[in-house]
C-alpha atoms as a PDB file:
ATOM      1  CA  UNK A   1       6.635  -2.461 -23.410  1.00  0.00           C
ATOM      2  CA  UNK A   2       3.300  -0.554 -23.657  1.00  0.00           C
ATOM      3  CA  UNK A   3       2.530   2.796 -21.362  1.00  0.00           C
ATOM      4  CA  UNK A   4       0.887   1.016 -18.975  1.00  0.00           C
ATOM      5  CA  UNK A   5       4.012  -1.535 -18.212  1.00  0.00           C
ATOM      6  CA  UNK A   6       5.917   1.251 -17.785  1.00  0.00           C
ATOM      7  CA  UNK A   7       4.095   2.994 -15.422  1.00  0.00           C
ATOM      8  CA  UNK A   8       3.980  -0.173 -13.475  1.00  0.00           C
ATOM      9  CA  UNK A   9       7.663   0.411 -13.578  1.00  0.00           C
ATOM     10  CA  UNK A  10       7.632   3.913 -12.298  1.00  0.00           C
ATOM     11  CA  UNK A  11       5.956   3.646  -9.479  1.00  0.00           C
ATOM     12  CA  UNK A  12       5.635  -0.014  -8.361  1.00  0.00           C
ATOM     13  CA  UNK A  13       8.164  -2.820  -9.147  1.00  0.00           C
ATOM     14  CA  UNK A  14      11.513  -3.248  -7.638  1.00  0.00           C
ATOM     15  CA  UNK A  15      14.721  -2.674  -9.839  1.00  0.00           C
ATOM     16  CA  UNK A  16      15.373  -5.402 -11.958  1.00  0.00           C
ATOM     17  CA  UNK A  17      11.994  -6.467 -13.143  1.00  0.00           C
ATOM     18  CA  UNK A  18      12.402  -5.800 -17.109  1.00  0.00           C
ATOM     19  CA  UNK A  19       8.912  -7.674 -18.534  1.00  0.00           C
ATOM     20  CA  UNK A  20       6.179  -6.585 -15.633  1.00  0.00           C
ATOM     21  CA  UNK A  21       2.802  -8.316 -16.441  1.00  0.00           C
ATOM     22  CA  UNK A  22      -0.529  -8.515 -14.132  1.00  0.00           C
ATOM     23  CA  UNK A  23       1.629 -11.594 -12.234  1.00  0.00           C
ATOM     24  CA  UNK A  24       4.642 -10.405 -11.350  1.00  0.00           C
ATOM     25  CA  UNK A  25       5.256 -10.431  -7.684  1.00  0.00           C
ATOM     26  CA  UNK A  26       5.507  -6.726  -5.900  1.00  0.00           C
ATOM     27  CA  UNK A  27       8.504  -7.563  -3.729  1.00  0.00           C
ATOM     28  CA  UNK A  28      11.972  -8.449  -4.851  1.00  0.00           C
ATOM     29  CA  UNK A  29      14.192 -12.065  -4.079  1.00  0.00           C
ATOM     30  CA  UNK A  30      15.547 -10.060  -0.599  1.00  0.00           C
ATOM     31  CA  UNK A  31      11.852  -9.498   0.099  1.00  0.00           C
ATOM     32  CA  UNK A  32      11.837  -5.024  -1.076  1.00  0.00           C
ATOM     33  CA  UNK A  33       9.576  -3.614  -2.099  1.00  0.00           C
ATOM     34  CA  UNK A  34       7.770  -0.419  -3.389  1.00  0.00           C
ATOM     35  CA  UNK A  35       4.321  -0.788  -3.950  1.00  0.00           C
ATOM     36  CA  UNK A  36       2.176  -1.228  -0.370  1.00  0.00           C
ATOM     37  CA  UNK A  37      -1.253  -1.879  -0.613  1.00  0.00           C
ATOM     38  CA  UNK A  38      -4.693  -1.213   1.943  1.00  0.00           C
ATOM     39  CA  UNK A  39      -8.014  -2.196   1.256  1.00  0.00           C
ATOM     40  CA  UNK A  40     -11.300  -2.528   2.625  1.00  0.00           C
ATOM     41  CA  UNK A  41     -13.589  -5.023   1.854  1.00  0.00           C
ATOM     42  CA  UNK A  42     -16.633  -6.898   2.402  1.00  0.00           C
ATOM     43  CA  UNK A  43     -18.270  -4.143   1.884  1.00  0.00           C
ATOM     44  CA  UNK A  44     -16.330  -1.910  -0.603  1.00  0.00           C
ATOM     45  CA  UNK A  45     -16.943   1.068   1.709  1.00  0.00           C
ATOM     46  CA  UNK A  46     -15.007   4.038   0.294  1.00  0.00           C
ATOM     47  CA  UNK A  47     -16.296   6.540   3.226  1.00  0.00           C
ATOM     48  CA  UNK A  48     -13.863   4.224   5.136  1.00  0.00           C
ATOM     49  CA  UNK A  49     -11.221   4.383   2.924  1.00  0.00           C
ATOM     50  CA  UNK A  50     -11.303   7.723   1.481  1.00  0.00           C
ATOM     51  CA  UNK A  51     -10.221   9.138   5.125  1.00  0.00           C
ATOM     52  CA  UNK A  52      -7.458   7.153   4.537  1.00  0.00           C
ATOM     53  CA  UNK A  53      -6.637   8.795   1.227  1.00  0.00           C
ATOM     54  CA  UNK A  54      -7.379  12.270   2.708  1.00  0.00           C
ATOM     55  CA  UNK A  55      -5.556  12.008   5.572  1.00  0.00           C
ATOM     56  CA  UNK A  56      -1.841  10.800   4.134  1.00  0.00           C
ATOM     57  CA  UNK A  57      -2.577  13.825   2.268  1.00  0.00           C
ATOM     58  CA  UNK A  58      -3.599  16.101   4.309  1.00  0.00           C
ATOM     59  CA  UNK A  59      -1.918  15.111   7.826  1.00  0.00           C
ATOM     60  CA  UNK A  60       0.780  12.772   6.543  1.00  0.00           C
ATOM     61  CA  UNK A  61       2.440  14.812   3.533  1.00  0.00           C
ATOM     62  CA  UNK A  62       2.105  12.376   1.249  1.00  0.00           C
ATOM     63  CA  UNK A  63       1.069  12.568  -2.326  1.00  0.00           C
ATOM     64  CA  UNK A  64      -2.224  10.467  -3.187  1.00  0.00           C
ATOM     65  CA  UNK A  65      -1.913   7.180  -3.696  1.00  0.00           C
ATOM     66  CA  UNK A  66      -3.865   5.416  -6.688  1.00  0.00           C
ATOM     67  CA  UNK A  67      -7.494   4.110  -6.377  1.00  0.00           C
ATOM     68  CA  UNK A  68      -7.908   0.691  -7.357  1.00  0.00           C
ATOM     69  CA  UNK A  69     -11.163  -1.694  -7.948  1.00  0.00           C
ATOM     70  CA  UNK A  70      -9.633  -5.229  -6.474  1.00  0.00           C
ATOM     71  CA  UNK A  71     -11.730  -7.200  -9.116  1.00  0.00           C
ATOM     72  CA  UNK A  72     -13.734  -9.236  -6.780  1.00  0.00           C
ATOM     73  CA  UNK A  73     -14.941  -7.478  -3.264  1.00  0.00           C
ATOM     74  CA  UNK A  74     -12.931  -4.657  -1.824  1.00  0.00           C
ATOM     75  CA  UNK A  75     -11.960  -1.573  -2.918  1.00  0.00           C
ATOM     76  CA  UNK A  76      -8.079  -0.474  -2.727  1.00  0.00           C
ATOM     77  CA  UNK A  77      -4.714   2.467  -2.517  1.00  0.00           C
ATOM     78  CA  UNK A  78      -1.476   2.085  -3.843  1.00  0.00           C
ATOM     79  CA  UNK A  79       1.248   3.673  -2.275  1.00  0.00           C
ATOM     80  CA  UNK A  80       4.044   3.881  -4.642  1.00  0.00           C
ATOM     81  CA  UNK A  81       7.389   4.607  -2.873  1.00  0.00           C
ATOM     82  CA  UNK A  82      10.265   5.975  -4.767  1.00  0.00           C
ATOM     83  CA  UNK A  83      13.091   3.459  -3.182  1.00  0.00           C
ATOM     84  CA  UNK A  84      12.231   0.175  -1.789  1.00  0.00           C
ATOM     85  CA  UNK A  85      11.500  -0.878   2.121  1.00  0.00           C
ATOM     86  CA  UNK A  86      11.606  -4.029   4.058  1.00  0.00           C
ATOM     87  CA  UNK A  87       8.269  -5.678   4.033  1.00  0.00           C
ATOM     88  CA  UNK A  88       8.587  -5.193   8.069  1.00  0.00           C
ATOM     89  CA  UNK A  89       8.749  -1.840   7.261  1.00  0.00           C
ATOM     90  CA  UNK A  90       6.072  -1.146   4.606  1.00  0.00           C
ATOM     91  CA  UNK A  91       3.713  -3.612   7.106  1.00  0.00           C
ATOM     92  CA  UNK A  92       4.374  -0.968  10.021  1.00  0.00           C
ATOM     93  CA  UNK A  93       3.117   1.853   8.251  1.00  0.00           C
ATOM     94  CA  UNK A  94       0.326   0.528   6.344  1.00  0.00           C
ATOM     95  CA  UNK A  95      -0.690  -1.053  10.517  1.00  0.00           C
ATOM     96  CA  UNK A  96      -0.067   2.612  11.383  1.00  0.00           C
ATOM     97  CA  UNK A  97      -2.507   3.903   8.737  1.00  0.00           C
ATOM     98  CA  UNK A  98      -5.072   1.785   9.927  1.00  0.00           C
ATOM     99  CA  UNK A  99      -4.615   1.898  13.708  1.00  0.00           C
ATOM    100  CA  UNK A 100      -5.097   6.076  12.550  1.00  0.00           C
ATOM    101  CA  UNK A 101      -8.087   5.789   9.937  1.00  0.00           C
ATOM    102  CA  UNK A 102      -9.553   3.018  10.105  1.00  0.00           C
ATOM    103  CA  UNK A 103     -10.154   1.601  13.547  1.00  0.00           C
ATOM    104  CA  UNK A 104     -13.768   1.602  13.252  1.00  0.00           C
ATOM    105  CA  UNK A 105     -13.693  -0.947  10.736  1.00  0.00           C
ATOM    106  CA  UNK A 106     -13.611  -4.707  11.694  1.00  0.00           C
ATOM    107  CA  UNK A 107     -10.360  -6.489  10.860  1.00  0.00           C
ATOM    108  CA  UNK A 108     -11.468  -9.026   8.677  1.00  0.00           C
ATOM    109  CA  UNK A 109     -12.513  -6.449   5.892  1.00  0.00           C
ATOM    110  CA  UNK A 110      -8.851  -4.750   5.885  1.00  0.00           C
ATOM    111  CA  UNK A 111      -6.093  -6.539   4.066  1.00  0.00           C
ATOM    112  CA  UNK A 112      -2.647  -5.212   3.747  1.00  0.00           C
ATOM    113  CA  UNK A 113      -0.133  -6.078   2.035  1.00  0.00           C
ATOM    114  CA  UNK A 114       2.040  -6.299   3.478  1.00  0.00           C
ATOM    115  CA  UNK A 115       1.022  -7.476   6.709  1.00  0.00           C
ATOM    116  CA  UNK A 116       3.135  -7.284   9.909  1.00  0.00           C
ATOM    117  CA  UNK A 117       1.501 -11.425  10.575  1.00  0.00           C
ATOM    118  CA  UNK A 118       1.741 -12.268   6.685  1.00  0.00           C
ATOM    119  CA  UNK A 119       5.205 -10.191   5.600  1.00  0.00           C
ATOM    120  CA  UNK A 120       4.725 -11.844   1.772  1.00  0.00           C
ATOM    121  CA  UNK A 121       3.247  -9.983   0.056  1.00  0.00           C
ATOM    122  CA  UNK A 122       1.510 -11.219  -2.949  1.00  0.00           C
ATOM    123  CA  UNK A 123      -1.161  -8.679  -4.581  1.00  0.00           C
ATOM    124  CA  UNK A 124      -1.230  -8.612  -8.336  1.00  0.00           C
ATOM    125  CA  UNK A 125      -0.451  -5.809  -9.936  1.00  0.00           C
ATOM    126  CA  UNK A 126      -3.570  -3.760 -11.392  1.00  0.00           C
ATOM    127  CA  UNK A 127      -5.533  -4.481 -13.950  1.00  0.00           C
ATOM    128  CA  UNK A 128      -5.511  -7.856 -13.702  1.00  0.00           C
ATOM    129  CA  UNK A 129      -8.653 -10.844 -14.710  1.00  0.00           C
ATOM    130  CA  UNK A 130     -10.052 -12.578 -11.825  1.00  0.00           C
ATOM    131  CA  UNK A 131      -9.605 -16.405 -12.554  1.00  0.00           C
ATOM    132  CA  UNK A 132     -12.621 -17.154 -10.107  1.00  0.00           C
ATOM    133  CA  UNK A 133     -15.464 -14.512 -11.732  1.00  0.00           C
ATOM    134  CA  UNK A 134     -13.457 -13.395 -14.814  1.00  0.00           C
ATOM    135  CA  UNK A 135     -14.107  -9.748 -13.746  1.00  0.00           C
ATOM    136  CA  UNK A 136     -11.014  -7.550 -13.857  1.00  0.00           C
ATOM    137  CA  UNK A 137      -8.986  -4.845 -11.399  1.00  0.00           C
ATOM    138  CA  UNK A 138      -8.583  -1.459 -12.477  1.00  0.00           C
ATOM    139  CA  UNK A 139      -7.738   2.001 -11.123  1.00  0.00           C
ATOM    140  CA  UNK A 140     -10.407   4.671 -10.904  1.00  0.00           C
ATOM    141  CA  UNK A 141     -10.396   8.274 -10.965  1.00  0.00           C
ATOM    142  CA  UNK A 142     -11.370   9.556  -7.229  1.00  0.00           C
ATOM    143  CA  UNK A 143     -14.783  11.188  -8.310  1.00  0.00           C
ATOM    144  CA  UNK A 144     -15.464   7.709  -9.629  1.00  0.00           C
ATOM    145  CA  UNK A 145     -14.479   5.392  -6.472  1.00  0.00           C
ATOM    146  CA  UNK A 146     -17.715   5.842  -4.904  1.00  0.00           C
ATOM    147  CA  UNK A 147     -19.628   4.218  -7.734  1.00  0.00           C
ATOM    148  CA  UNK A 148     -17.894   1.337  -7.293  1.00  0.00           C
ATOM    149  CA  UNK A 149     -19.072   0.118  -3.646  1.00  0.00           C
ATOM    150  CA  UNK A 150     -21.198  -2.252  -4.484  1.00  0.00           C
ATOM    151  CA  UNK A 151     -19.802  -3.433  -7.422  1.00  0.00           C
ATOM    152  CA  UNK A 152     -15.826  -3.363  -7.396  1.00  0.00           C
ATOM    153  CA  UNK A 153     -14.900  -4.544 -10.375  1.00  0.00           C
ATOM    154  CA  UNK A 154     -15.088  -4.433 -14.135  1.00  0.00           C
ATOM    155  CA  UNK A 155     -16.702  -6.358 -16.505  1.00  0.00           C
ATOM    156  CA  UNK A 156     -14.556  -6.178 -19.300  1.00  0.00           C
ATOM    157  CA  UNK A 157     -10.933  -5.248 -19.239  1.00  0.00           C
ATOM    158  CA  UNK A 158      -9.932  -1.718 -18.836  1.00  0.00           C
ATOM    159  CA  UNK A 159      -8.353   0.338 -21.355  1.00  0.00           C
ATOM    160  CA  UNK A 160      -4.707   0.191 -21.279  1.00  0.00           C
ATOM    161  CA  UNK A 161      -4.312   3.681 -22.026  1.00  0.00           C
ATOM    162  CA  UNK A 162      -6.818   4.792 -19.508  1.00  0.00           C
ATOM    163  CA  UNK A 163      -4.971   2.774 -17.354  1.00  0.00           C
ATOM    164  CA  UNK A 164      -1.541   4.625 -17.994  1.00  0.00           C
ATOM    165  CA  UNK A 165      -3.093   8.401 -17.917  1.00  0.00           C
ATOM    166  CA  UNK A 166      -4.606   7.565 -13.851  1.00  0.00           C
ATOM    167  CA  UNK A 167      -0.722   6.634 -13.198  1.00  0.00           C
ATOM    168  CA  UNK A 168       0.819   9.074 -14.426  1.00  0.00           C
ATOM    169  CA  UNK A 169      -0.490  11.395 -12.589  1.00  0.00           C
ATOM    170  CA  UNK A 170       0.581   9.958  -9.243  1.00  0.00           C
ATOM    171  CA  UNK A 171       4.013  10.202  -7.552  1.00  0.00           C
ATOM    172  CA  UNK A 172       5.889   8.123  -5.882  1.00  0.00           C
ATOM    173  CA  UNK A 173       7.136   8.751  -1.878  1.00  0.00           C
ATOM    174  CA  UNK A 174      10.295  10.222  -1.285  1.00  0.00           C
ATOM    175  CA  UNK A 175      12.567   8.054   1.066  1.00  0.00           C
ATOM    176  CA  UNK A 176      12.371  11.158   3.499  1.00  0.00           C
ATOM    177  CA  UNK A 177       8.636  11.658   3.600  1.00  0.00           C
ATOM    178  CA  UNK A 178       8.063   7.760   3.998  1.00  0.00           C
ATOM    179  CA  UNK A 179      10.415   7.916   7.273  1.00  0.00           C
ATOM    180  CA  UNK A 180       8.522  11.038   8.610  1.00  0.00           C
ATOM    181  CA  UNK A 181       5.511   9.481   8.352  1.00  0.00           C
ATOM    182  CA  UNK A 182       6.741   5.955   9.903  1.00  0.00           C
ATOM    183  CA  UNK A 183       7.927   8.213  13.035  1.00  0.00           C
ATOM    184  CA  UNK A 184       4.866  10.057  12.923  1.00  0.00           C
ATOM    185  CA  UNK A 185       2.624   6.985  13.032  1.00  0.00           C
ATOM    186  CA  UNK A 186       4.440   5.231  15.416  1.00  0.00           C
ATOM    187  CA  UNK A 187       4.478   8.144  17.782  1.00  0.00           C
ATOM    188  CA  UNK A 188       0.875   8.132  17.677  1.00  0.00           C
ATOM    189  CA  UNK A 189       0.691   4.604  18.461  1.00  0.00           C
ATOM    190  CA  UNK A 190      -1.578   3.711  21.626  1.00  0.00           C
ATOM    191  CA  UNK A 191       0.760   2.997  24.374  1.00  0.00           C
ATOM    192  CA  UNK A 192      -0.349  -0.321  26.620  1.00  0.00           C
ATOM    193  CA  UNK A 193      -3.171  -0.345  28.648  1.00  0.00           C
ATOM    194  CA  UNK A 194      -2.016  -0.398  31.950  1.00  0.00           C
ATOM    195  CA  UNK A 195      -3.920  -2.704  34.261  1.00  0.00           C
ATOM    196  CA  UNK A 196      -6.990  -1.751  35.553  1.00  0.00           C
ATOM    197  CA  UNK A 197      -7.493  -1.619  39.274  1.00  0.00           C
ATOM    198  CA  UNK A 198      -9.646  -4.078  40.673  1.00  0.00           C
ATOM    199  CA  UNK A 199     -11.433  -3.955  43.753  1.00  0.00           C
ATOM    200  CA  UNK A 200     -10.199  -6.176  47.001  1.00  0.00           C
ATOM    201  CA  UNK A 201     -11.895  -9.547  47.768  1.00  0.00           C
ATOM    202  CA  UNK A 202     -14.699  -9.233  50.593  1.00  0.00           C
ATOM    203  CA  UNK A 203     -13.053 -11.681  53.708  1.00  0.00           C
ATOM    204  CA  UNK A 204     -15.709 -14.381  54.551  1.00  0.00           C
ATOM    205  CA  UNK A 205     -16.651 -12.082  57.695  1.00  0.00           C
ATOM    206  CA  UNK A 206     -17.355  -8.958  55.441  1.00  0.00           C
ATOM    207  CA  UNK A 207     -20.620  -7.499  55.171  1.00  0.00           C
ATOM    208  CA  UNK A 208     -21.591  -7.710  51.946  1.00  0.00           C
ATOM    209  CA  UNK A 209     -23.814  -4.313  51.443  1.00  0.00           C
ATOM    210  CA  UNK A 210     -20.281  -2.405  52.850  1.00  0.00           C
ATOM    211  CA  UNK A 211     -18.618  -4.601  50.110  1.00  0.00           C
ATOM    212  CA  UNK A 212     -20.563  -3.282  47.113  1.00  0.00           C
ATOM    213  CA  UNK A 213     -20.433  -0.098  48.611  1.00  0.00           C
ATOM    214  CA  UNK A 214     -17.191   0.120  48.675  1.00  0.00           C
ATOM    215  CA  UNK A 215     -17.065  -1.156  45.145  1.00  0.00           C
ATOM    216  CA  UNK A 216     -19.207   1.854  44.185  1.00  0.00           C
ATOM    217  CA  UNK A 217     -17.171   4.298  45.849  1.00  0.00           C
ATOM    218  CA  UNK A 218     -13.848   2.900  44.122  1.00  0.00           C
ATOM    219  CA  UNK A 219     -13.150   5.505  41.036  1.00  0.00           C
ATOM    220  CA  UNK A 220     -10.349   3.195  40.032  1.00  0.00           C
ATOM    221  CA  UNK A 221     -12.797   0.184  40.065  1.00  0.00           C
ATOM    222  CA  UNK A 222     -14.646  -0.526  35.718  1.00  0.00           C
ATOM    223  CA  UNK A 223     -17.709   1.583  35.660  1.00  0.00           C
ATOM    224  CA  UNK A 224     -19.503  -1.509  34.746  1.00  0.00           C
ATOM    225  CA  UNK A 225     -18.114  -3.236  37.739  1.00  0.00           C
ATOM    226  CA  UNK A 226     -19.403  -0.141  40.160  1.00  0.00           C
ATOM    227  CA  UNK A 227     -23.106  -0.010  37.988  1.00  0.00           C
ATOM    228  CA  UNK A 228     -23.680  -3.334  38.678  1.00  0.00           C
ATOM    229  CA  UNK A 229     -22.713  -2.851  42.433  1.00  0.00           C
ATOM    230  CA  UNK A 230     -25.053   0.373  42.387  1.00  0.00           C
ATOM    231  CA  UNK A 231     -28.136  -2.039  41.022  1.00  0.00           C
ATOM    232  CA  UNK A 232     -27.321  -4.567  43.755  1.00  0.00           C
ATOM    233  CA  UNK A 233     -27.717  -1.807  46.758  1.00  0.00           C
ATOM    234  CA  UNK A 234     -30.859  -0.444  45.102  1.00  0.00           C
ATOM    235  CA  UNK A 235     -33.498  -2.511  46.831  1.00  0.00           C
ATOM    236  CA  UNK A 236     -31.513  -1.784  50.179  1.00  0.00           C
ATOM    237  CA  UNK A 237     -31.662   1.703  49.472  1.00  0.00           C
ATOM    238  CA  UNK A 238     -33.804   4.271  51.962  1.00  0.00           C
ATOM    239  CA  UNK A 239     -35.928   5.936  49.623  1.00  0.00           C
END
């Protein structure tokens, strides 16, 4: 086993995995695991992402997770917890993360992994070749992420020692910070819209200027709802 396995060890396969290798799967046979994973693609934008890795740090407690290039368009963190979760649980907090960090960002350039509609989660460890392009994953330093947004990937296959210094640097989440954090993003979760208030249906005998007047007047009532009401009454309007 070189450094690199083992680091792979440390911080992101379940107990029991002896021979890791780019393939192996991050979650266990009763579906645990330690490694979760968030990235942005489609662009590679690291502004987006980089709050992300800020704020678990700075808000959340958390030590940084590791910067990865996904190979082929997106650009990616590793969390590396330190005992392993139920992929319903690792999917709640990476959904919390991104309801927090990245909700300007349109859903079809995050993927998580796992996901709280896809639980499975099957990301290949990192580095790893790209079958389709034959470009390869890799972690990056954090100075260095930025470089990377247009072109997130490598063309030939990273060092493994390289590899193995970026990881060892990083820690793994402590059972007791990964439940604070859980509470503390689910706390801050948006709580349902309630219904919004609609104006009353004009009777067939009501006058229709009092109508949209009455529409206007109605704080409860969309704004958009009472502008368009406001443009209708305009021409009617004394000047």
């Amino acid at each position: 086993m070189n450094r690199l396995q083992a680091e792979w060890l440390r911080l992101y396969l379940p107990a029991g995995v002896r021979d890791p290798d780019a393939g192996t799967a991050l979650s266990d046979g009763q579906g645990q695991l330690r490694a979760l994973v968030i990235e942005v693609s489609k662009p590679a934008e690291w502004d987006a992402l980089a709050a992300v890795w800020r704020g678990v740090q700075d808000e959340l407690g958390l030590p940084p997770p590791g910067i990865a290039v996904s190979g082929t368009d997106g650009l990616q963190l590793w969390f590396s917890l330190a005992e392993t979760v139920s992929a319903t649980r690792g999917a709640a907090f990476l959904a919390g993360l991104r309801r927090r960090y990245l909700a300007g960002v349109a859903g079809p350039r995050v993927r998580l992994c796992p996901d709280e509609a896809a639980p499975q989660c099957r990301a290949a460890l990192v580095p790893s070749q790209q079958p389709e392009t034959g470009n390869w994953s890799a972690f990056v330093a954090p100075g260095l992420a930025p470089v990377f947004a247009d072109t997130p990937w490598l063309d030939v296959p990273p060092g493994i020692d390289g590899q193995a210094d970026l990881l060892a640097r990083l820690e793994c989440i402590k059972p007791e910070d990964f439940d604070k954090a859980l509470r503390g993003l689910r706390e801050a979760a948006p709580s349902p819209a309630a219904p919004t208030p609609q104006p009353a249906r004009p009777a067939g005998d009501v006058d229709p200027r009092r109508f949209l007047q009455q529409v206007l007047n109605d704080e409860g009532a969309p704004l958009a709802l009472r502008v368009e009401a406001a443009k209708a009454l305009l021409p009617h309007t004394p000047m």
